[in-house]
Protein backbone atom coordinates (compact mmCIF):
# COMPACT_ATOMS: atom_id res chain seq x y z
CA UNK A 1 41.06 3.20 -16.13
CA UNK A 2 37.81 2.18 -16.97
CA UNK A 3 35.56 3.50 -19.49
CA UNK A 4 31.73 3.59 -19.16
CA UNK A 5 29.31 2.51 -22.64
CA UNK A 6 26.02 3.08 -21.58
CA UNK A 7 24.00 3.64 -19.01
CA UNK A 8 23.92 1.54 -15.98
CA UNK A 9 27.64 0.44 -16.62
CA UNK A 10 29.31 2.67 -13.71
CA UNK A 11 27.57 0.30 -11.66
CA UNK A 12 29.22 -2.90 -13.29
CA UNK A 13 32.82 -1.32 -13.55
CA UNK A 14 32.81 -0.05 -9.61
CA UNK A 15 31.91 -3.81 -8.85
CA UNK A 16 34.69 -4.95 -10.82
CA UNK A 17 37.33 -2.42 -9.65
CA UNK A 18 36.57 -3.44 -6.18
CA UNK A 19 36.02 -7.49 -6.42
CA UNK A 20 38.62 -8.30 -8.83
CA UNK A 21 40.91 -5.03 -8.53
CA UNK A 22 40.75 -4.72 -5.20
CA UNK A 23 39.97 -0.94 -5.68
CA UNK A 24 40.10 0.83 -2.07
CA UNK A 25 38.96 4.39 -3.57
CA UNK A 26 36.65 4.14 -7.16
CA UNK A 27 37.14 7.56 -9.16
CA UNK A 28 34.32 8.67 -11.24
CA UNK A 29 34.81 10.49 -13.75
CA UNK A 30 30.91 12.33 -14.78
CA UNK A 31 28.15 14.08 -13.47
CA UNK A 32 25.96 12.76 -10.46
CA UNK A 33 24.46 10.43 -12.75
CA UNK A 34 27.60 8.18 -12.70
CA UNK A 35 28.18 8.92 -9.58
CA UNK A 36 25.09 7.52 -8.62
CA UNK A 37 25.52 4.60 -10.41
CA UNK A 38 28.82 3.52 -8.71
CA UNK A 39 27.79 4.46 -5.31
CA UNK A 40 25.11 1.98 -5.33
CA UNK A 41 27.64 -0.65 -6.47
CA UNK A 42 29.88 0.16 -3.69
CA UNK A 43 27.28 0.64 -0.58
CA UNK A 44 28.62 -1.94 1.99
CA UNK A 45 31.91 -2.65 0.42
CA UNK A 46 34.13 -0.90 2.37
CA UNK A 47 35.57 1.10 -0.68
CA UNK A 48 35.29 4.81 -0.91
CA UNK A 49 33.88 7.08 -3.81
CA UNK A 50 36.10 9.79 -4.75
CA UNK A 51 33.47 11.65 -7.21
CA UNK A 52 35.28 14.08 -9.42
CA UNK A 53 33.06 17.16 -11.31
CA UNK A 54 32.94 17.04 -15.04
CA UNK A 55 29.27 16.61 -15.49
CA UNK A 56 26.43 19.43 -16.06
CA UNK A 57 25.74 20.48 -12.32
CA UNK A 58 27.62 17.50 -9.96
CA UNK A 59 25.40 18.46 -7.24
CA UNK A 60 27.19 15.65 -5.10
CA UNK A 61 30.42 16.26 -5.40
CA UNK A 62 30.04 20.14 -4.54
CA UNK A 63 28.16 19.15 -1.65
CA UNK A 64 30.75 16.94 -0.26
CA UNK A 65 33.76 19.63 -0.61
CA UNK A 66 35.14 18.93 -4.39
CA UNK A 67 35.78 21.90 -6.43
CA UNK A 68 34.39 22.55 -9.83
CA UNK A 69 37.13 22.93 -11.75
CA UNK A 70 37.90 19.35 -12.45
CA UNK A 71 41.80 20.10 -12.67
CA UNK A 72 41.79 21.24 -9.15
CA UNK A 73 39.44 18.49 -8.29
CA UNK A 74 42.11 16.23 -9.48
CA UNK A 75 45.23 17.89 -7.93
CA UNK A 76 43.46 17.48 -4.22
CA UNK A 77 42.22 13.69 -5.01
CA UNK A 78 46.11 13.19 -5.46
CA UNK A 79 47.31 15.07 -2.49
CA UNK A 80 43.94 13.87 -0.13
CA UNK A 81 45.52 10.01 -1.68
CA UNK A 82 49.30 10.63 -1.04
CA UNK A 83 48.49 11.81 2.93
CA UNK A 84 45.99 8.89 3.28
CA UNK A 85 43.09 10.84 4.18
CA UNK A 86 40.45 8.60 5.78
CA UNK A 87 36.99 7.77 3.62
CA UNK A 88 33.46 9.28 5.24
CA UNK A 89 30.29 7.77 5.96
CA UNK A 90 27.39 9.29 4.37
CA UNK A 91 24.09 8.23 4.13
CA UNK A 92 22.42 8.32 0.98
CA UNK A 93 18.58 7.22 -0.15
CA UNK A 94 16.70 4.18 -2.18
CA UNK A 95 14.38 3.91 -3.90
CA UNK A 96 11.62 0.72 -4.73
CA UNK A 97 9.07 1.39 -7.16
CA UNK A 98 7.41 -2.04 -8.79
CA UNK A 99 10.68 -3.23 -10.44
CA UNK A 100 12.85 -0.54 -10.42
CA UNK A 101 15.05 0.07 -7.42
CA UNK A 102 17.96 2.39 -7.26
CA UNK A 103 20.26 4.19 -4.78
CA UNK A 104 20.02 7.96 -5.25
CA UNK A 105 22.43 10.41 -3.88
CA UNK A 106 21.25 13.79 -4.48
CA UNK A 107 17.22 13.54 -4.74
CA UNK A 108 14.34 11.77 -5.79
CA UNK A 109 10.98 13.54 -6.59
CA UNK A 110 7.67 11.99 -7.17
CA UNK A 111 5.07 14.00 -9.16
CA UNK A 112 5.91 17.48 -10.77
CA UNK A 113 10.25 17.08 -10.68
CA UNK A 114 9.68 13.74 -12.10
CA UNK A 115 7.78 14.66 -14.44
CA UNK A 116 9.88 17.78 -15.02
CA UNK A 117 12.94 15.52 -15.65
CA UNK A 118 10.87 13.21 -18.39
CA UNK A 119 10.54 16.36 -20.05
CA UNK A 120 13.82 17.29 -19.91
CA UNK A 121 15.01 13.69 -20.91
CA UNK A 122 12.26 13.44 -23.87
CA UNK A 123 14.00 16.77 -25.17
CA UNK A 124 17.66 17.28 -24.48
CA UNK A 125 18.45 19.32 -27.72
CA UNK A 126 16.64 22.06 -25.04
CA UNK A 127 19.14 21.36 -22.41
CA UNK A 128 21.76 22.01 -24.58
CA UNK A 129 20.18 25.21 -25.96
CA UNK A 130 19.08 26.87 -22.68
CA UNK A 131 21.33 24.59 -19.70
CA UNK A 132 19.59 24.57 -16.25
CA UNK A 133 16.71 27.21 -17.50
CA UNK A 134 15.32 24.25 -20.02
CA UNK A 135 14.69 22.49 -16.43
CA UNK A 136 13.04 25.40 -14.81
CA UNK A 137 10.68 25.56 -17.75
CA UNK A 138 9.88 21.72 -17.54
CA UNK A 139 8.62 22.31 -14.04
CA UNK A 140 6.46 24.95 -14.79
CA UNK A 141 4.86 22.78 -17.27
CA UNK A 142 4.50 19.52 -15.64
CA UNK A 143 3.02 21.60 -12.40
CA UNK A 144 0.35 23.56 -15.07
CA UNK A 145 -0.43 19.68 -16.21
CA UNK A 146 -0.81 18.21 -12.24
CA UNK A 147 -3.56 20.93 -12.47
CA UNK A 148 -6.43 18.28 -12.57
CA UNK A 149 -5.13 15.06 -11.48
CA UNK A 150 -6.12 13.65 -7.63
CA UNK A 151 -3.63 13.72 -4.93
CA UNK A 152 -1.69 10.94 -3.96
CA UNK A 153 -1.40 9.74 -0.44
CA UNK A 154 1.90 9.66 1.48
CA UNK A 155 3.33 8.23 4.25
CA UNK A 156 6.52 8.94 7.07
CA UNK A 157 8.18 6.63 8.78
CA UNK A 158 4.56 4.48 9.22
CA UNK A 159 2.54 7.42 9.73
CA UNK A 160 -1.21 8.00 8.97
CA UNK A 161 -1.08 8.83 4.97
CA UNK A 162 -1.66 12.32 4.02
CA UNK A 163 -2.28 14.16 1.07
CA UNK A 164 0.18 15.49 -1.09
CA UNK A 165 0.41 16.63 -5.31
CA UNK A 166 4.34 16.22 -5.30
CA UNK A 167 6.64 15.02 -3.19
CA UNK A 168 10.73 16.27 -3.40
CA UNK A 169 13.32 14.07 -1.12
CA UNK A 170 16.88 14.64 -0.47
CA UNK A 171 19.54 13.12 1.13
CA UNK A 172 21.91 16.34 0.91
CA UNK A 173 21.74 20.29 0.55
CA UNK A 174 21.52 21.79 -1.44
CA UNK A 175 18.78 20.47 -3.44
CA UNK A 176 20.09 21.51 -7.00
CA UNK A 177 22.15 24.22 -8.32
CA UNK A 178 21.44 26.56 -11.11
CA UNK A 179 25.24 27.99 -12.07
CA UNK A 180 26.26 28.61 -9.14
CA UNK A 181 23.73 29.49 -6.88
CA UNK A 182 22.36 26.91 -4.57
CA UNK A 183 18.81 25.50 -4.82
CA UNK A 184 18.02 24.88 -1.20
CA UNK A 185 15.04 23.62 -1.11
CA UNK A 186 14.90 21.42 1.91
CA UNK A 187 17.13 22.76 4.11
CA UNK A 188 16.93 20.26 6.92
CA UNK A 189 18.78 17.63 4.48
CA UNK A 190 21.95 15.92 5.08
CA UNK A 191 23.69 12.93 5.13
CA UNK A 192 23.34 12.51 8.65
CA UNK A 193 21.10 9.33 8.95
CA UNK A 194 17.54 10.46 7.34
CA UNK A 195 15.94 12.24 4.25
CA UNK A 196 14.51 15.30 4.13
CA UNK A 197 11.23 15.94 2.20
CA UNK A 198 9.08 18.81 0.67
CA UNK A 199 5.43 18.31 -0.72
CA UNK A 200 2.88 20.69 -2.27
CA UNK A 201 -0.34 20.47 -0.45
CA UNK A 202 -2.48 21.31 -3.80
CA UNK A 203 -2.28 21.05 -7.22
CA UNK A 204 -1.12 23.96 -9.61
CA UNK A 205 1.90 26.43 -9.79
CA UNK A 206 0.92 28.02 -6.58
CA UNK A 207 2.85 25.30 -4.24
CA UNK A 208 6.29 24.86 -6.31
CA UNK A 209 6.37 28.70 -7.23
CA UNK A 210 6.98 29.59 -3.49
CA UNK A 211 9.02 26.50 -3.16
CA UNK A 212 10.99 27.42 -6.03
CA UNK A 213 11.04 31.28 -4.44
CA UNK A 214 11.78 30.36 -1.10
CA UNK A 215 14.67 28.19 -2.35
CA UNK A 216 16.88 30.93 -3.24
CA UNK A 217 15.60 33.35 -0.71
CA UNK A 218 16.69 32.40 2.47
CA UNK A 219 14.12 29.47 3.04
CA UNK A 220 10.90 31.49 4.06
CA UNK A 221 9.07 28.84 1.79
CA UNK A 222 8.87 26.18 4.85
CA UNK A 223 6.62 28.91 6.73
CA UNK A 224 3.90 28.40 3.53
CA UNK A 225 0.32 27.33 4.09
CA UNK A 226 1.41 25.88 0.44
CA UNK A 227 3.83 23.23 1.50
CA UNK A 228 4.72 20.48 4.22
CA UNK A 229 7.94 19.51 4.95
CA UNK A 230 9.56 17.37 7.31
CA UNK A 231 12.50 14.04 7.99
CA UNK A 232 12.15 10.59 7.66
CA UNK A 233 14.17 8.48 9.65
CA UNK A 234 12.99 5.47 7.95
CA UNK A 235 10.57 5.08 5.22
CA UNK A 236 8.51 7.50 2.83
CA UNK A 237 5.54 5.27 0.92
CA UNK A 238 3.90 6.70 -1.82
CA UNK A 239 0.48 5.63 -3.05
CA UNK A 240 -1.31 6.81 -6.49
CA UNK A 241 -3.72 4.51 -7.94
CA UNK A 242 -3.18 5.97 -11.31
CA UNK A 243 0.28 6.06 -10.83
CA UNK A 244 2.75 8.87 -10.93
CA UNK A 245 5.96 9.79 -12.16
CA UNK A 246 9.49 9.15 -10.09
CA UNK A 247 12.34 10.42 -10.85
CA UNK A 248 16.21 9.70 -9.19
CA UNK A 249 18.96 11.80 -8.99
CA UNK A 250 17.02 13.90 -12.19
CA UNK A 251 16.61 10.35 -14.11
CA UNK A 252 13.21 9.51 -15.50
CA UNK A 253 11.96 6.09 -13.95
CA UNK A 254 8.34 5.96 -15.46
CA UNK A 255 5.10 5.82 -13.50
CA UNK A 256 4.15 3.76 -10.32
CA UNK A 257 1.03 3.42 -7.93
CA UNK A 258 3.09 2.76 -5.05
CA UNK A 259 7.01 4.29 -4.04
CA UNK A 260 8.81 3.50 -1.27
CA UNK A 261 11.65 5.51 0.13
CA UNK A 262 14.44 5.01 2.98
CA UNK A 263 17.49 6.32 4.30
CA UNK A 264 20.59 4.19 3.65
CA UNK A 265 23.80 3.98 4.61
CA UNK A 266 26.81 1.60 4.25
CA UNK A 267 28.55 4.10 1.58
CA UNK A 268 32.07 5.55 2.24
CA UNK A 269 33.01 8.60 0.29
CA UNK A 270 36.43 10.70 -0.03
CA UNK A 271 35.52 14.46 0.91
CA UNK A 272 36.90 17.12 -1.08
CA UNK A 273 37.20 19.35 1.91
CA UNK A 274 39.68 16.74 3.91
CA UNK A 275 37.26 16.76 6.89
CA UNK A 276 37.44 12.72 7.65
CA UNK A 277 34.97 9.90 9.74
């Protein structure tokens, strides 16, 4: 058992539990942020990721079959170990943004999310106060503050650049949960080999309020005048020349004039719901 300090030390622990442990499976223990963290430590390694649920919303594990309760969670790792059910390939996204780069394994956002999340992160007595609402109210705010600030231009998979005031990618579905309803947001997502992405064609509420509408309505939002949407199968670059806000996996990563984006796979995960590679 090994205990995480800080931020950033998942990473460091699922390296160690696999190069000097010789860890086949690496439990985490946490939310998607640790998750997250070991998952990019263990892309390419052969070991699996057996992500059990005791963070805020664990997005990840719910989408890959793991109950919430993390006592049940628990009681199936053990049973899905003792019958040696076989690890899963997924395929997960990364991130390069000047020096930062990151795996991500839920979403990344560029724009009004990201922006969202530094609000969120800049104020987490509100979290605790008002949960998942407190992030509901950030994006409302950070869209109202887009109002006036130029587009940035985007590109798929080396496509002519288009423009775009916020950009949300995924590499699962649903997007986000609030309690238990699902966020779907981009619908077409999976782990099957590309991201899925979801921009607001002009500034202001008017884009992520049918977004946001459409998400838990049965996905009429993708028919919007409001929004584009689409896959990429290999690369989503971002250009602002102000620079704009990124956010992974609902972590704050600062402001950047140019993001790029791919699908990635090489990571191995233990599915809650037995189904195997």
């Amino acid at each position: 058992v090994l205990t995480t300090q800080e931020r950033g030390h998942a990473a460091d622990l699922a390296r160690l539990a696999t190069q000097e442990h010789e860890a086949l499976t690496v439990v985490t223990l946490g939310g998607d942020g640790t998750a997250a963290e070991a998952a990019g430590a263990l892309v390419g390694t052969g070991a699996a990721l057996a992500p059990m649920p005791t963070g805020s919303t664990n997005v990840f594990a719910r989408t890959i079959g793991w109950p919430m309760q993390p006592r049940l969670a628990i009681d199936r790792l053990v049973d899905a170990l003792a019958r040696g059910q076989h690890a899963a390939p997924v395929t997960i996204g990364h991130v390069e943004a000047g020096e930062e780069e990151r795996f991500f394994i839920v979403n990344a956002g560029v724009g009004i999310d990201a922006e969202a999340a530094d609000l969120v992160e800049r104020h987490p007595q509100w979290k605790k106060r008002v949960g998942q609402a407190w992030f509901a109210s950030a994006t409302a705010l950070a869209a109202a503050r887009q109002w006036r600030r130029p587009l940035m231009r985007v590109a798929i998979d080396g496509g002519t650049p288009f423009p775009l005031a916020s950009i949300s990618v995924a590499c699962t579905r649903p997007y986000a949960y609030f309690r238990s309803r699902p966020f779907d947001l981009i619908p077409d997502a999976g782990h099957e080999g590309a991201l899925g992405w979801l921009g607001a064609v002009s500034r202001g509420l008017g884009g992520p309020a049918v977004a946001a509408a459409g998400a838990f309505t049965g996905a009429w939002h993708l028919g919007s005048s409001r929004v584009a949407h689409g896959m990429a199968t290999e690369s989503i670059i971002i250009d602002d020349g102000d620079g704009v806000a990124l956010q992974a996996d609902g972590e704050a990563l600062g402001r950047h004039r140019r993001i790029v984006m791919r699908p990635a796979t090489g990571l191995l995960v233990l599915r809650g719901d037995g189904l195997t590679a």
